[in-house]
Protein backbone atom coordinates (compact mmCIF):
# COMPACT_ATOMS: atom_id res chain seq x y z
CA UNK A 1 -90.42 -26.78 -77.32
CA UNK A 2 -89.21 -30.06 -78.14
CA UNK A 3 -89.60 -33.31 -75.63
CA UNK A 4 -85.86 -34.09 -76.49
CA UNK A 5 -83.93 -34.12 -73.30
CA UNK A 6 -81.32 -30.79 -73.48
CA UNK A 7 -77.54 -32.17 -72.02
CA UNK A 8 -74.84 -29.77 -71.38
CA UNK A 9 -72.89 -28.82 -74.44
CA UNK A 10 -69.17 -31.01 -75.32
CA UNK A 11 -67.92 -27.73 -76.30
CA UNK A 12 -68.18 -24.14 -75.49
CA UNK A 13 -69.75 -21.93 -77.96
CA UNK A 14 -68.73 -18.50 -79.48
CA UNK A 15 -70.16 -15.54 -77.57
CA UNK A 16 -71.61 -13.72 -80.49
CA UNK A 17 -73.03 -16.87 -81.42
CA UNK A 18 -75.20 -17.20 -78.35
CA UNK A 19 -75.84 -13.63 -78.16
CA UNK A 20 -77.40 -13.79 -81.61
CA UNK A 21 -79.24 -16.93 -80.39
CA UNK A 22 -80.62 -14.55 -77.43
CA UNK A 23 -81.64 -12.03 -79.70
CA UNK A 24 -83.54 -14.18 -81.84
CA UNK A 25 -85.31 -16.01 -79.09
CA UNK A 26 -86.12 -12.88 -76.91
CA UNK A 27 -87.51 -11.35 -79.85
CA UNK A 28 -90.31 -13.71 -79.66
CA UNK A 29 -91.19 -12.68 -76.12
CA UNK A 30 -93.55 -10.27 -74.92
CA UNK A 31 -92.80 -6.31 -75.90
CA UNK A 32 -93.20 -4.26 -72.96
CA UNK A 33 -91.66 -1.24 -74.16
CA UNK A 34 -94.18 -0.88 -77.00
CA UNK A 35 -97.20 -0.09 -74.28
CA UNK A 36 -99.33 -3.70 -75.80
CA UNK A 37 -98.86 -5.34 -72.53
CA UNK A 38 -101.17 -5.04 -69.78
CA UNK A 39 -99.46 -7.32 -67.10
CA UNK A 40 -96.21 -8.54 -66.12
CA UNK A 41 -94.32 -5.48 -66.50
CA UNK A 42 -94.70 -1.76 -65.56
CA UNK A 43 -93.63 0.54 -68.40
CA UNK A 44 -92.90 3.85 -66.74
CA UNK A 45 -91.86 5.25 -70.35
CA UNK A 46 -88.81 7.17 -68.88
CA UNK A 47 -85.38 6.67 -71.11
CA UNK A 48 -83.12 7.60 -68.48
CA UNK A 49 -84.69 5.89 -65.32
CA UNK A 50 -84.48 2.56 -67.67
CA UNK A 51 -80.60 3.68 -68.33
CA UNK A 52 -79.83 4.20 -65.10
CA UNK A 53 -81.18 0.72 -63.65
CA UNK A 54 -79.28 -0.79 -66.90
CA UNK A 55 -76.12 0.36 -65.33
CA UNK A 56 -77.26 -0.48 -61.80
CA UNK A 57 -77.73 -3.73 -62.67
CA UNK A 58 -74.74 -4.13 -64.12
CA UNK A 59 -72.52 -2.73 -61.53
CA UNK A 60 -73.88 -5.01 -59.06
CA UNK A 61 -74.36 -8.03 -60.94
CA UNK A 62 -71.85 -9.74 -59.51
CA UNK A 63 -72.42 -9.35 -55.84
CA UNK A 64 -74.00 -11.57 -53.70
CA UNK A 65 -76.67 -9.89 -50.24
CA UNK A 66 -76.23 -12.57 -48.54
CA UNK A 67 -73.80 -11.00 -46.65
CA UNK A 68 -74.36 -7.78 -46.12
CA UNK A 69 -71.56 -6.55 -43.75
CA UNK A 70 -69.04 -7.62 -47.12
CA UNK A 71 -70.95 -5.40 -49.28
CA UNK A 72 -71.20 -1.96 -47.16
CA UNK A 73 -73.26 -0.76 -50.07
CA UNK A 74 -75.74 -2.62 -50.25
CA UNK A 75 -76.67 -2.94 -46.26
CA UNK A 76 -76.92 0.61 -46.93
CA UNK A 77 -79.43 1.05 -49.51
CA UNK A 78 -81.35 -2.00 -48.06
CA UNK A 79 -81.57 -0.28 -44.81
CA UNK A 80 -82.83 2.89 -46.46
CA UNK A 81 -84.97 1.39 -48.76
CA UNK A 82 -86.57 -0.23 -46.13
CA UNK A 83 -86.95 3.30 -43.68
CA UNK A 84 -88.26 5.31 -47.13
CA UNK A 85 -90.75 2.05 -48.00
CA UNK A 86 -92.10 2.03 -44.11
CA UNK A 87 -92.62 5.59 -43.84
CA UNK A 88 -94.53 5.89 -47.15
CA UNK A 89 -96.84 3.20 -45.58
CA UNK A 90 -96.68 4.59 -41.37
CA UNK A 91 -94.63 1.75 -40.35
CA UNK A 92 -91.30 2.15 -37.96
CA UNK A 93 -88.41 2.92 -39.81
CA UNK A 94 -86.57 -0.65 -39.10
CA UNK A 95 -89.58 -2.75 -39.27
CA UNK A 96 -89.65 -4.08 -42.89
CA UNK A 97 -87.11 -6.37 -44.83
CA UNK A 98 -86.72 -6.39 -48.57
CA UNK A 99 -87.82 -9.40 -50.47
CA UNK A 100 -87.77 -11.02 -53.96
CA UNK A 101 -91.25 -10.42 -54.70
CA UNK A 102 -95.04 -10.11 -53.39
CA UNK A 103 -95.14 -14.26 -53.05
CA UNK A 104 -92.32 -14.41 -50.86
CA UNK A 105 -93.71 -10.86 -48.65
CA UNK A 106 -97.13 -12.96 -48.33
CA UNK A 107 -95.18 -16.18 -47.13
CA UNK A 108 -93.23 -13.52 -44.58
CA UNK A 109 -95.99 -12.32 -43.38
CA UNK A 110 -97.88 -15.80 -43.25
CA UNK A 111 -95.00 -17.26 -41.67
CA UNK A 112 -94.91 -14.55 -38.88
CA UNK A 113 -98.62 -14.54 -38.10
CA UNK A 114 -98.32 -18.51 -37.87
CA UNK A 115 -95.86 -18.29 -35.07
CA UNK A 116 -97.46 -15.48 -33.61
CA UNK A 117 -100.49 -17.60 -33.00
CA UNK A 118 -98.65 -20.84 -31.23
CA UNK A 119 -96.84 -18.45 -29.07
CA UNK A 120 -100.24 -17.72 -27.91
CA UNK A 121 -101.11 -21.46 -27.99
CA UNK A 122 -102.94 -21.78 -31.07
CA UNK A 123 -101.15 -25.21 -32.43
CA UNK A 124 -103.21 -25.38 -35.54
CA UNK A 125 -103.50 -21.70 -36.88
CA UNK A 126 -105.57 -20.91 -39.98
CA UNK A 127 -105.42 -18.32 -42.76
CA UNK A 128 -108.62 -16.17 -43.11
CA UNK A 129 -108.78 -14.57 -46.73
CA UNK A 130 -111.34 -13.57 -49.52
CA UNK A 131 -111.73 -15.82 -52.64
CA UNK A 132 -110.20 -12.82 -54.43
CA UNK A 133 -106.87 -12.85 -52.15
CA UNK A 134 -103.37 -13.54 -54.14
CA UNK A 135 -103.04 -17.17 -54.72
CA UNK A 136 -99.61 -16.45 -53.17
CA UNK A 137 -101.60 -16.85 -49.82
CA UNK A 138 -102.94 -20.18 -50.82
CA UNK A 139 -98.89 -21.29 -51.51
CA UNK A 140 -98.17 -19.91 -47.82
CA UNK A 141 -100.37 -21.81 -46.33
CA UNK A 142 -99.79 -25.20 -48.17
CA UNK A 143 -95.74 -24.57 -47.87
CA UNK A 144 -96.50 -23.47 -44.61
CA UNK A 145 -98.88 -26.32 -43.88
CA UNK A 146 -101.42 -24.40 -42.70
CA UNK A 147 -105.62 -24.22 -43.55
CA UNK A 148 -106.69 -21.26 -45.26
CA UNK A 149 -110.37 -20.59 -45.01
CA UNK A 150 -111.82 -18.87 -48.40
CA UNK A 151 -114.36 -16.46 -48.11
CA UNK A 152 -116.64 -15.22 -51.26
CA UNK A 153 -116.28 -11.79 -51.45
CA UNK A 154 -119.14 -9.32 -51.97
CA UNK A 155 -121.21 -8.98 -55.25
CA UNK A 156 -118.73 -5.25 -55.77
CA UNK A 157 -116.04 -7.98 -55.82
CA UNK A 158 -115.02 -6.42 -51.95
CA UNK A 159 -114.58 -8.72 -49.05
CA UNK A 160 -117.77 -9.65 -47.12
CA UNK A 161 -117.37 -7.95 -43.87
CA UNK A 162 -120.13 -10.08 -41.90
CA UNK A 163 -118.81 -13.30 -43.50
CA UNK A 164 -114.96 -12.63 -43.18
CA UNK A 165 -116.05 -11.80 -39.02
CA UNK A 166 -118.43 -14.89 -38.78
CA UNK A 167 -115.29 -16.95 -40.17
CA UNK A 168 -113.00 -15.82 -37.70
CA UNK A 169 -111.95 -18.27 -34.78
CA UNK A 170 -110.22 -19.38 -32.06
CA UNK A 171 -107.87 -20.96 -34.83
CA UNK A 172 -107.44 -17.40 -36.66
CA UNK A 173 -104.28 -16.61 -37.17
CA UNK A 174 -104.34 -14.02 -39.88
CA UNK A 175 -107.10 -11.92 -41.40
CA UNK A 176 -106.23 -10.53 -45.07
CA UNK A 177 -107.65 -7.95 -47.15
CA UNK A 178 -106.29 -6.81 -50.31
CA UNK A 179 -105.79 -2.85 -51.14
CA UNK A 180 -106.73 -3.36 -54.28
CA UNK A 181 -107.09 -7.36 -55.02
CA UNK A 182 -105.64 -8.17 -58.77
CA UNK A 183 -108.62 -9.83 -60.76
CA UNK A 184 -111.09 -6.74 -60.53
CA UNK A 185 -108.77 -3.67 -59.11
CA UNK A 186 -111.01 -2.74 -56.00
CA UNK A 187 -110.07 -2.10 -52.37
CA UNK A 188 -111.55 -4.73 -49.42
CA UNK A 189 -113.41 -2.97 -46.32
CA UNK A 190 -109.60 -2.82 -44.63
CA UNK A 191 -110.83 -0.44 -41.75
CA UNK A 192 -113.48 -2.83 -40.96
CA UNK A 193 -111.80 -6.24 -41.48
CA UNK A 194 -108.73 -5.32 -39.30
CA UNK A 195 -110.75 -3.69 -36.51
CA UNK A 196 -112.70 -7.55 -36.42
CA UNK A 197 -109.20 -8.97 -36.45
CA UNK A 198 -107.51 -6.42 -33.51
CA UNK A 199 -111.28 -7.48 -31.39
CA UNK A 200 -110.10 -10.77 -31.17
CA UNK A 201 -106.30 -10.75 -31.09
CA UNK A 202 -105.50 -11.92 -34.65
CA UNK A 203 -103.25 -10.33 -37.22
CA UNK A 204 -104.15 -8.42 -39.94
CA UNK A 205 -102.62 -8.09 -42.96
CA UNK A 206 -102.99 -5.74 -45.88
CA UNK A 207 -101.75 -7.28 -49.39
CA UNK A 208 -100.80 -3.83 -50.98
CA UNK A 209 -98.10 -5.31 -53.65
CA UNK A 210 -99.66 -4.11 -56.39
CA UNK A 211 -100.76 -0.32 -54.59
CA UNK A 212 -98.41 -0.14 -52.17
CA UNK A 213 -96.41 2.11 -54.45
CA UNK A 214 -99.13 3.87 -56.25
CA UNK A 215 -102.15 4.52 -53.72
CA UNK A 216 -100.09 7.15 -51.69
CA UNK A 217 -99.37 9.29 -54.61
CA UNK A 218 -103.44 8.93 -55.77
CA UNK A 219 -104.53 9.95 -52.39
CA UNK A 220 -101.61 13.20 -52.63
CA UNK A 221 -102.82 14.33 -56.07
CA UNK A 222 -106.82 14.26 -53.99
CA UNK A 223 -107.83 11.20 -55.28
CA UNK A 224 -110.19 9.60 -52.91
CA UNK A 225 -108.43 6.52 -51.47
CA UNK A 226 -109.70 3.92 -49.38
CA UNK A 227 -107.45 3.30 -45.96
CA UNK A 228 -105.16 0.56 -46.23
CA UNK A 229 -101.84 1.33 -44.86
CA UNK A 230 -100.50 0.91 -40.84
CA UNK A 231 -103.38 4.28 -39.91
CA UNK A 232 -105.23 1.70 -40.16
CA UNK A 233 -105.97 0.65 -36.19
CA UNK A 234 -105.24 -3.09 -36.43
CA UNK A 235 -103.65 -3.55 -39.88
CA UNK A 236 -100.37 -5.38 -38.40
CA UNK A 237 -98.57 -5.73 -41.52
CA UNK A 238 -98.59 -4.72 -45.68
CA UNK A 239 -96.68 -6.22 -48.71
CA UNK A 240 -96.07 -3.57 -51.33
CA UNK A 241 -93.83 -4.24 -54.37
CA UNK A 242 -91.63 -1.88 -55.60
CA UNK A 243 -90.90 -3.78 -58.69
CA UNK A 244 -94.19 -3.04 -59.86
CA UNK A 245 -95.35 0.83 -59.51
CA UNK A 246 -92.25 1.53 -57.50
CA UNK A 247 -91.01 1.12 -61.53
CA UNK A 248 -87.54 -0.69 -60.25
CA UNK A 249 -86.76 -4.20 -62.30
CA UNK A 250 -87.95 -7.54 -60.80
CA UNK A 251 -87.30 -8.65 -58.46
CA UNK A 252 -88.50 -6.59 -55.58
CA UNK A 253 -90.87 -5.99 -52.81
CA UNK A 254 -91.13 -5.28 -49.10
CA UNK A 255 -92.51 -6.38 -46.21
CA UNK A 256 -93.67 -4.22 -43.29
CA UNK A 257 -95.02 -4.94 -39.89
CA UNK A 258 -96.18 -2.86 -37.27
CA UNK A 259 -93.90 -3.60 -34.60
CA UNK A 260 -90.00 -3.98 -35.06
CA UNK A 261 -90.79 -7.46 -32.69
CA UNK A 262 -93.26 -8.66 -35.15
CA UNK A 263 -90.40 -8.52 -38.20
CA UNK A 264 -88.03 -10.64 -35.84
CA UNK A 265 -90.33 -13.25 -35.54
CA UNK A 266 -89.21 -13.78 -39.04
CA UNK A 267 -85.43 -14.01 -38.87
CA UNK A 268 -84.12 -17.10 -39.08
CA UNK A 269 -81.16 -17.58 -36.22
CA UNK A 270 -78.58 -20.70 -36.97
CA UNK A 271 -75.03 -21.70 -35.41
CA UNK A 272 -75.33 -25.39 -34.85
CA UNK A 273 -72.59 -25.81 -37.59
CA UNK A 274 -69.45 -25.59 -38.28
CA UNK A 275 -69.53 -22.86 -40.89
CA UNK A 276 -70.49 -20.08 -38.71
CA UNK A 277 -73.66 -18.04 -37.48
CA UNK A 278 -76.03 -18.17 -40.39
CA UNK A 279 -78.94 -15.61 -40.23
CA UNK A 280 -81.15 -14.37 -42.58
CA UNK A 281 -84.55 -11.55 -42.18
CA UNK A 282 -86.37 -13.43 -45.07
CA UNK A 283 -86.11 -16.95 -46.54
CA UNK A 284 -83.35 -16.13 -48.96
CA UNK A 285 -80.25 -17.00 -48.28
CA UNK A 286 -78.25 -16.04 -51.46
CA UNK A 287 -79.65 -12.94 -52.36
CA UNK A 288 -78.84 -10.88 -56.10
CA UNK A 289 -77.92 -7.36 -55.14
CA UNK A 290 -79.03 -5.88 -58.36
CA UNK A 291 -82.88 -5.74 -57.54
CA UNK A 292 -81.31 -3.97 -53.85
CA UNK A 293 -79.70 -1.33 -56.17
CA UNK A 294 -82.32 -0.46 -58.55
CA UNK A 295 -85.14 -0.49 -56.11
CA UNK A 296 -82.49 2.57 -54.35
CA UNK A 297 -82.12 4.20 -57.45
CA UNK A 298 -85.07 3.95 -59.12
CA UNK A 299 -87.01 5.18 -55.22
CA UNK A 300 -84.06 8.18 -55.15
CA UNK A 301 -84.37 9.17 -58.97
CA UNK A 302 -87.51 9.50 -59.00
CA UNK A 303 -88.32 11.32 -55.59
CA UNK A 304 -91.74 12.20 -54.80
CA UNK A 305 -92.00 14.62 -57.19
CA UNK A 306 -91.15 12.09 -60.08
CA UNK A 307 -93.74 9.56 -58.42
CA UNK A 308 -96.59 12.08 -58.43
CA UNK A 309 -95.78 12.76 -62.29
CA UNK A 310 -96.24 9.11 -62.98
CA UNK A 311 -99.29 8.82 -60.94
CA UNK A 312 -100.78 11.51 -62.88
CA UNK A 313 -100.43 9.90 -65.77
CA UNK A 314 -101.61 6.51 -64.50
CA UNK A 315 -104.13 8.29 -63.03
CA UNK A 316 -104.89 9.99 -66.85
CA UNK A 317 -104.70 6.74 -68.37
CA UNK A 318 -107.37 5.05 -66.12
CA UNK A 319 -109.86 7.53 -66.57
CA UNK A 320 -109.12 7.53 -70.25
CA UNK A 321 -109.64 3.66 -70.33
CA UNK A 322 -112.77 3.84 -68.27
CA UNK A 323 -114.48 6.63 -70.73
CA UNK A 324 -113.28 4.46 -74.08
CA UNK A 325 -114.62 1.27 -72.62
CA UNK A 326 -117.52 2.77 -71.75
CA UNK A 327 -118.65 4.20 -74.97
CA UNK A 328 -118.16 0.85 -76.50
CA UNK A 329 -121.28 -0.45 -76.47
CA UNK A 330 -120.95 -4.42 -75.49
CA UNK A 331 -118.40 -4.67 -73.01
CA UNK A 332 -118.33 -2.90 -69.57
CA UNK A 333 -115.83 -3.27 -66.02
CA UNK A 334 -116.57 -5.74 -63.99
CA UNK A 335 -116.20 -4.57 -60.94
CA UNK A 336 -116.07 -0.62 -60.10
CA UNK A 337 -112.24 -0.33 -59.71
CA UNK A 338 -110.34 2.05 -57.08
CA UNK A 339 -107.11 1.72 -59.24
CA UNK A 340 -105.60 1.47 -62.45
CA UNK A 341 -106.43 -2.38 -62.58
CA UNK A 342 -109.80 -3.87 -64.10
CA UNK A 343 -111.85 -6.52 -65.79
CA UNK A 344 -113.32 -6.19 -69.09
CA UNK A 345 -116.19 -8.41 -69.10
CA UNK A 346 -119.67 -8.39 -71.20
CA UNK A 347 -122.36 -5.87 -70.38
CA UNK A 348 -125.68 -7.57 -69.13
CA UNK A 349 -126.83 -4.33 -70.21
CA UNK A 350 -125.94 -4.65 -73.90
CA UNK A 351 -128.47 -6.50 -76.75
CA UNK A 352 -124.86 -6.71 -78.34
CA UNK A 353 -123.96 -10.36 -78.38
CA UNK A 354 -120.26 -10.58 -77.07
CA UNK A 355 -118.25 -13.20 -76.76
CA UNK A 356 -115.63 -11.79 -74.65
CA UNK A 357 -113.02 -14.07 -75.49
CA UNK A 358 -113.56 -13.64 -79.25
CA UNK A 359 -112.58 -10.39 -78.60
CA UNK A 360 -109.22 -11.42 -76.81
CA UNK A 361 -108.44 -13.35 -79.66
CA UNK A 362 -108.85 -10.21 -82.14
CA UNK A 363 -106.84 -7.72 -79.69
CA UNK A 364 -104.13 -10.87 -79.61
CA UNK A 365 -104.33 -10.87 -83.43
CA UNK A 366 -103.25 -7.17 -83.47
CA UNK A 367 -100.49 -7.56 -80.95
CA UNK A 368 -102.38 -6.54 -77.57
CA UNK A 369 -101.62 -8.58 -74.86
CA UNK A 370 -104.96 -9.00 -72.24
CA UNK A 371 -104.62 -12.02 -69.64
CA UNK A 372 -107.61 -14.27 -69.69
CA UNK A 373 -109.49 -14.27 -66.65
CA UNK A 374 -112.32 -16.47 -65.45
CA UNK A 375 -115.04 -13.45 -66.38
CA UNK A 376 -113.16 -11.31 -68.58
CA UNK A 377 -110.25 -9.79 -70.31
CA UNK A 378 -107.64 -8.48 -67.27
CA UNK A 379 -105.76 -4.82 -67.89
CA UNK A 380 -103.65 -3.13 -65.72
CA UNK A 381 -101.88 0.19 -66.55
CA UNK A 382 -98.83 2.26 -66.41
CA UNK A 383 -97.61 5.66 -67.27
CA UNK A 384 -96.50 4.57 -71.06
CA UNK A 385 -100.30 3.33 -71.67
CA UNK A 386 -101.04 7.22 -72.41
CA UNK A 387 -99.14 7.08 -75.43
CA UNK A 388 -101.07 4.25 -76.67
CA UNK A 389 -104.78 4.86 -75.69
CA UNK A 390 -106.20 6.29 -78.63
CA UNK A 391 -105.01 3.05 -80.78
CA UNK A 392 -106.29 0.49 -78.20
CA UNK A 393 -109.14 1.84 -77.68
CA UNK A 394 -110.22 1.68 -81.51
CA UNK A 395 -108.62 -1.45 -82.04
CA UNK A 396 -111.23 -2.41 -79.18
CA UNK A 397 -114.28 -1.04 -80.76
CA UNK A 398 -113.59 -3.26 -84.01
CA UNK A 399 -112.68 -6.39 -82.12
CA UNK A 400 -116.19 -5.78 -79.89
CA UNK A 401 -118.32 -4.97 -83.21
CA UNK A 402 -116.15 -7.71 -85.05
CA UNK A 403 -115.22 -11.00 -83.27
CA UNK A 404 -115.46 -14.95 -84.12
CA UNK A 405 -116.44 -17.31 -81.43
CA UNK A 406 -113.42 -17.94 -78.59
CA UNK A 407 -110.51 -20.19 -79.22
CA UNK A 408 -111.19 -21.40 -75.76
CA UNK A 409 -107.75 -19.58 -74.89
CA UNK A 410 -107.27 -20.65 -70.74
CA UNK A 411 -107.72 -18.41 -68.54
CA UNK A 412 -104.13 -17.97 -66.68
CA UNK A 413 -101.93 -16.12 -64.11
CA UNK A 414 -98.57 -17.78 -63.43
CA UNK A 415 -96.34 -20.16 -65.06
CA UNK A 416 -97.03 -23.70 -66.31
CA UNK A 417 -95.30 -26.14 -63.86
């Protein structure tokens, strides 16, 4: 990208002009359809679901949430989005709002457990979390201007029970565990931590945005699941995101508490103005209604029959991952992982000298795309990932048996600011 400052145009150009212009510069983004990408987007492979939020979002592209009582339709779905998303987690039906994604659910729930604590005269609260919580948690807290206090998790990758307890306060605020956390797909100790937490009067909150909307269906098809959601005895609120196994388009999430007087901790009351009473559930004020109207149609297409199909094949495609990686002699997981999500790292085991990220640079070189991570090569999986298995999994073998020293590619998450 050039260093040239970009001004606004003296004169309008032709639509199909720009629209080829789009075409040619999306074309060099990332293609999820194809099943190469293993983050960012959740391929769910179904024609007609992607047809159907096409049309969704294009019906309500216009409209602006913000007010809700001018668009009947939309309080509507929001309000039963919200009552399907809290009973698939054992949360009141009215006790969750919708947001724009997990970050902003964290900062909700961040937010809430801050004032929670200085009604109860804690002027200073901190942020308890493991070093393998969402950096979202690390934005609350400095947006929020709060401490967070990072524990190192276990050598399974799981929070350190003893530690996360011996770190807790009379500062505490919040207590977070992660069901799973997204560098090595396993579940923290939730029963434990949040039992610790409900001892000593702190919140506790479960970051399920990327299982929230795959971990019930696993534990319905018999997989064994650990607890995570509100049956969890002290687990006070959970961020799942629909936009990611809930299969809807970005951006959406929710946010859940356990009480209906916890969620109204964060609504934001205003009327010393002119314009009116201004009040809003999350920190949004404008809002685009068409992430409220796919998350409704996607959740009401598919149904929980169509959600159980998917898992199945997530579910198919894991255990098809785990056997390919681990007849490739070299490379192993990380971490043992409770989900779909994993690190492909070295294998201490191995006489095989791997360099792990001369073997991202070889599945790059063939169109895969695996995030870098600190230790390893990050994959996450969806339903479409079946149809590609066989292919990644040999392209795999040759870059593992066949690799060049790393290009020193960065290891890296979000955007570039």
């Amino acid at each position: 990208m050039s260093d040239d400052p970009v001004t606004i145009p003296e004169h309008g150009r032709d639509a199909t002009e720009l629209l080829a212009d789009i075409e040619s510069m999306h074309a060099e983004d990332i293609d999820w359809r194809g099943g190469r990408a293993f983050s960012l987007v959740y391929n769910p492979g179904d024609e007609t679901l992607e047809r159907l939020l096409d049309e969704v979002a294009s019906a309500y592209l216009h409209d602006n949430a913000l007010n809700p009582f001018k668009y009947p339709s939309l309080l509507r779905m929001e309000q039963e989005i919200i009552s399907m998303a809290c009973s698939l987690m054992g949360a009141p039906p009215r006790a969750g709002a919708i947001t724009s994604g997990g970050t902003i659910s964290i900062f909700c729930a961040v937010h809430v457990a801050r004032e929670e604590a200085r009604s109860r005269g804690v002027a200073e609260p901190q942020l308890l979390t493991p070093s393998t919580a969402h950096p979202a948690f690390a934005k609350a807290a400095e947006y929020l201007d709060i401490e967070q206090i990072r524990v190192p998790v276990g050598d399974d990758g799981r929070a350190d029970v003893a530690a996360m307890v011996d770190a807790i306060g009379p500062r505490t605020g919040l207590v977070v565990g992660s069901a799973p956390c997204y560098p090595y797909g396993v579940i923290d100790p939730i029963t434990d931590l949040a039992a610790a937490a409900a001892e000593r009067g702190v919140l506790f909150h479960t970051d399920a945005c990327l299982g929230g909307w795959l971990l019930p269906w696993w534990e319905r098809l018999g997989e064994p699941v650990a607890p995570w959601d509100f049956r969890v005895p002290g687990v006070t609120s959970v961020s799942a995101d629909m936009h990611k196994y809930g299969y809807t388009f970005k951006g959406a999430s929710i946010i859940a508490f356990r009480t209906r007087e916890l969620l109204e901790r964060q609504v934001f009351w205003y009327d010393d103005w002119p314009g009116g009473l201004y009040a809003s559930s999350t920190p949004a004020g404008t809002r685009p209604a068409p992430p409220i109207a796919g998350a409704w149609a996607a959740i009401n297409h598919l149904g929980v029959d169509g959600y159980l199909r998917m898992a199945g094949q997530v579910l198919e495609a894991t255990r098809k991952m785990r056997a390919g990686i681990a007849a490739i002699d070299g490379v192993t997981v990380s971490h043992e992982p409770d989900m779909s999500v994993m690190e492909l790292c070295v294998d201490p085991a191995s006489e095989l000298a791997v360099d792990i990220g001369g073997v991202g640079d070889v599945m790059d070189d063939r169109g895969w795309h695996l995030d870098r991570q600190q230790g390893g090569l990050h994959l996450m999986l969806s339903p479409y990932h079946l149809q590609v298995m066989d292919a990644f999994l040999a392209d795999l073998a040759d870059a593992v048996a066949a690799h060049g020293a790393s290009r020193g590619k960065a290891a890296t998450y979000g955007g570039v600011a």
